[in-house]
Protein backbone atom coordinates (compact mmCIF):
# COMPACT_ATOMS: atom_id res chain seq x y z
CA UNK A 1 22.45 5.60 12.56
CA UNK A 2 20.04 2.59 10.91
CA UNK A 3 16.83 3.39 10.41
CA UNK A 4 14.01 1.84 11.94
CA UNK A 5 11.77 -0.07 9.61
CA UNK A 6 7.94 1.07 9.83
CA UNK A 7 5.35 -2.26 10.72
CA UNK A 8 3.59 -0.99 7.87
CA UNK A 9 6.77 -1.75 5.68
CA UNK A 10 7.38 -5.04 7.21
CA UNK A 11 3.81 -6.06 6.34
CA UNK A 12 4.19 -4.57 2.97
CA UNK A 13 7.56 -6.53 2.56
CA UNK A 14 6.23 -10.24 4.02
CA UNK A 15 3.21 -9.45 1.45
CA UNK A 16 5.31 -8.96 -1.77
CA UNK A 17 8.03 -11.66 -0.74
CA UNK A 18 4.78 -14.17 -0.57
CA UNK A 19 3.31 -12.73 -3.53
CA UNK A 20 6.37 -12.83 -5.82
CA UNK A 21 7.18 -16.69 -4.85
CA UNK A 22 3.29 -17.40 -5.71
CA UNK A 23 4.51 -15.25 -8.71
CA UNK A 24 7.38 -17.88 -9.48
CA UNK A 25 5.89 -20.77 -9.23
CA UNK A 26 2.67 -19.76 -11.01
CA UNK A 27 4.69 -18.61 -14.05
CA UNK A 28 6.94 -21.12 -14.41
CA UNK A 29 4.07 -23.78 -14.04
CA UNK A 30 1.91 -22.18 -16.36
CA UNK A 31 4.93 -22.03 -18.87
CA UNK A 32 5.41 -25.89 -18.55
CA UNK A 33 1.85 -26.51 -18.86
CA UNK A 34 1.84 -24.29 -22.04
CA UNK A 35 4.74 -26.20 -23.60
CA UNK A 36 3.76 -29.85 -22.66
CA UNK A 37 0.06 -30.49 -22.17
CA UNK A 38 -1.66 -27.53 -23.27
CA UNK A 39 -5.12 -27.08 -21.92
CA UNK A 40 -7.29 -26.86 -24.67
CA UNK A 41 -10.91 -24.12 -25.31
CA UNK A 42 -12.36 -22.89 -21.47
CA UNK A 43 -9.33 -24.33 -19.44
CA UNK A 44 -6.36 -21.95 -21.37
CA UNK A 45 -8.27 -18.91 -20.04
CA UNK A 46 -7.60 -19.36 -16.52
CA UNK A 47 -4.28 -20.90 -16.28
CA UNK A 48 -2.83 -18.26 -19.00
CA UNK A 49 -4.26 -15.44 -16.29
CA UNK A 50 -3.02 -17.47 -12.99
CA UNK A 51 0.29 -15.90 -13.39
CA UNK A 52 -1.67 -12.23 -13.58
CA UNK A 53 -3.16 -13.02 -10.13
CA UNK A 54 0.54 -12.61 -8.29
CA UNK A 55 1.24 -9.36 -9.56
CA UNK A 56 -2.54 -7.59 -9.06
CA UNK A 57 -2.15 -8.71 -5.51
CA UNK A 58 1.10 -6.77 -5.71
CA UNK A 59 -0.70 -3.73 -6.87
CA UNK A 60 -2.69 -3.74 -4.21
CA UNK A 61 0.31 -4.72 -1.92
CA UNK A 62 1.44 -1.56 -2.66
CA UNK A 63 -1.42 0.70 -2.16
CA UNK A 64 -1.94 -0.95 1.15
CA UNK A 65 1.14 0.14 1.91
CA UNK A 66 0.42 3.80 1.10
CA UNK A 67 -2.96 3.15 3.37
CA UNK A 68 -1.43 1.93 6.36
CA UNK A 69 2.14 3.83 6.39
CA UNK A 70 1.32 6.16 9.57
CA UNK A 71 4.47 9.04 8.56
CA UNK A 72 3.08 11.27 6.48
CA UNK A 73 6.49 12.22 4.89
CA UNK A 74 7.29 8.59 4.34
CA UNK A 75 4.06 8.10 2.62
CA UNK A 76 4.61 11.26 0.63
CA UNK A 77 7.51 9.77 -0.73
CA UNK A 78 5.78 6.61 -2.04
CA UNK A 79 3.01 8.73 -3.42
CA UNK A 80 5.55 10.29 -5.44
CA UNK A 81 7.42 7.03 -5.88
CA UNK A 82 3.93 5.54 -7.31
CA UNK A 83 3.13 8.67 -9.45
CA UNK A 84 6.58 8.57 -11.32
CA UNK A 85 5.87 4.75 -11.87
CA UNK A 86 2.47 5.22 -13.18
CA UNK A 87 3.65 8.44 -15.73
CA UNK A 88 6.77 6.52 -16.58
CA UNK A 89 4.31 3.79 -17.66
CA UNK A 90 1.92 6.04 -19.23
CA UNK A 91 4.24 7.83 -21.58
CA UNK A 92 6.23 4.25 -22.87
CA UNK A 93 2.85 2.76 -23.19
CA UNK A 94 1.31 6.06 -25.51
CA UNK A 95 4.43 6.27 -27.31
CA UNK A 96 4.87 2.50 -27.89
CA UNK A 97 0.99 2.30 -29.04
CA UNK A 98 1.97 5.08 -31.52
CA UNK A 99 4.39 3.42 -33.09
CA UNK A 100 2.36 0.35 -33.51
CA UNK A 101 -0.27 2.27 -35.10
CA UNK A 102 1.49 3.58 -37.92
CA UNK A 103 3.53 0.23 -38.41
CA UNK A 104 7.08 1.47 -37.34
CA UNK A 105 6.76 -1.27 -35.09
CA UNK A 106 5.24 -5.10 -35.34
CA UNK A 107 2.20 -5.22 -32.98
CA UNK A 108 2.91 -7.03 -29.53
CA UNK A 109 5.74 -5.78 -27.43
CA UNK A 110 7.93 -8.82 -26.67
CA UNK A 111 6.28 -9.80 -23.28
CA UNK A 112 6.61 -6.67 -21.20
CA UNK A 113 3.65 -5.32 -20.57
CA UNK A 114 2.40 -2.22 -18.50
CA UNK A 115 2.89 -3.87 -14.98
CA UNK A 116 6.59 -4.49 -16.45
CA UNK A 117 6.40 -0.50 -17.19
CA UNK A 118 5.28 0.41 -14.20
CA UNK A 119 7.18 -1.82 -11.71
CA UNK A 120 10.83 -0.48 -13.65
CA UNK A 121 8.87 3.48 -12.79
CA UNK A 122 8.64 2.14 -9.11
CA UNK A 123 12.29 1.38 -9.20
CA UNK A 124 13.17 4.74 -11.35
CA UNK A 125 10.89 6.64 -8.79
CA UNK A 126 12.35 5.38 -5.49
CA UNK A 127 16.03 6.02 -7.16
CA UNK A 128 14.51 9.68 -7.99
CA UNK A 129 13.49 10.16 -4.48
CA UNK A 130 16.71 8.98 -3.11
CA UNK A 131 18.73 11.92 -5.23
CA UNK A 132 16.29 14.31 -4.22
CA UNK A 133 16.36 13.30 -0.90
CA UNK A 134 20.20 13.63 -0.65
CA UNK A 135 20.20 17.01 -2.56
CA UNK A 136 17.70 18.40 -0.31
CA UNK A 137 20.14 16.96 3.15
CA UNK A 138 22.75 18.91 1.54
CA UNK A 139 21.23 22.22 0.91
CA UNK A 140 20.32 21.92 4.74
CA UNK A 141 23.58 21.26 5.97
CA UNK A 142 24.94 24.24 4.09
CA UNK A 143 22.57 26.57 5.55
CA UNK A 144 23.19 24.68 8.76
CA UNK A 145 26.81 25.75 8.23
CA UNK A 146 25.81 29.20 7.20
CA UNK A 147 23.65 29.61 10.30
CA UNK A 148 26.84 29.68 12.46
């Protein structure tokens, strides 16, 4: 049986598809820009942030999901999904600051960032929920089975 998608995931899915091709074109251009006319004092401010914009307006993407899903256990799940993201994030950020403060490592972290963190805990979370999810279907069916 396929599952029914929720309106609330189709807008949530239409919002991140535009805001990840805003994303793409946004980073690349700023990356151009950067490499062959860069915009000198005031002006590098903005377009070095531009490519920020796309993935705030994911964040909240996301939590407008959370707002407008209408199943309670489907929202649950992305609660959880979201929580795992933001304590995956948490610890590899505290542990990687650590490490910078007592020189084991040079400062800067290659490019990824927090959002980077906490968008691979939104994939590590969902995959989490999926196992649970299938662990907890198959301790049903075996009571199911014991039932009769």
């Amino acid at each position: 049986m396929r599952a029914r998608m929720s309106p609330a995931m189709r807008r949530y899915l239409k919002r991140l598809t535009i805001c990840m091709a805003i994303y793409v074109v946004l980073i690349f251009t700023a990356g151009w820009l950067f490499r062959h006319a860069p915009p000198a004092g005031v002006l590098a401010y903005p377009v070095a942030v531009l490519p920020a914009l796309p993935i705030l307006a994911t964040f909240w993407t996301i939590f407008r999901l959370l707002a407008e899903e209408t199943d309670e256990y489907l929202r649950m799940m992305l609660v959880r999904q979201s929580l795992f993201a933001t304590a995956f994030c948490l610890s590899i950020m505290t542990v990687w600051e650590f490490l910078q403060n007592y020189d084991v490592v040079p400062p800067g972290n290659g490019g990824f960032g927090a959002a980077f963190f906490w968008f691979v805990g939104l994939g590590l979370g969902g995959m989490w929920n999926a196992f649970v999810n299938r662990a907890d279907c198959a301790e049903d069916d075996d009571e199911a089975e014991a039932a009769e």
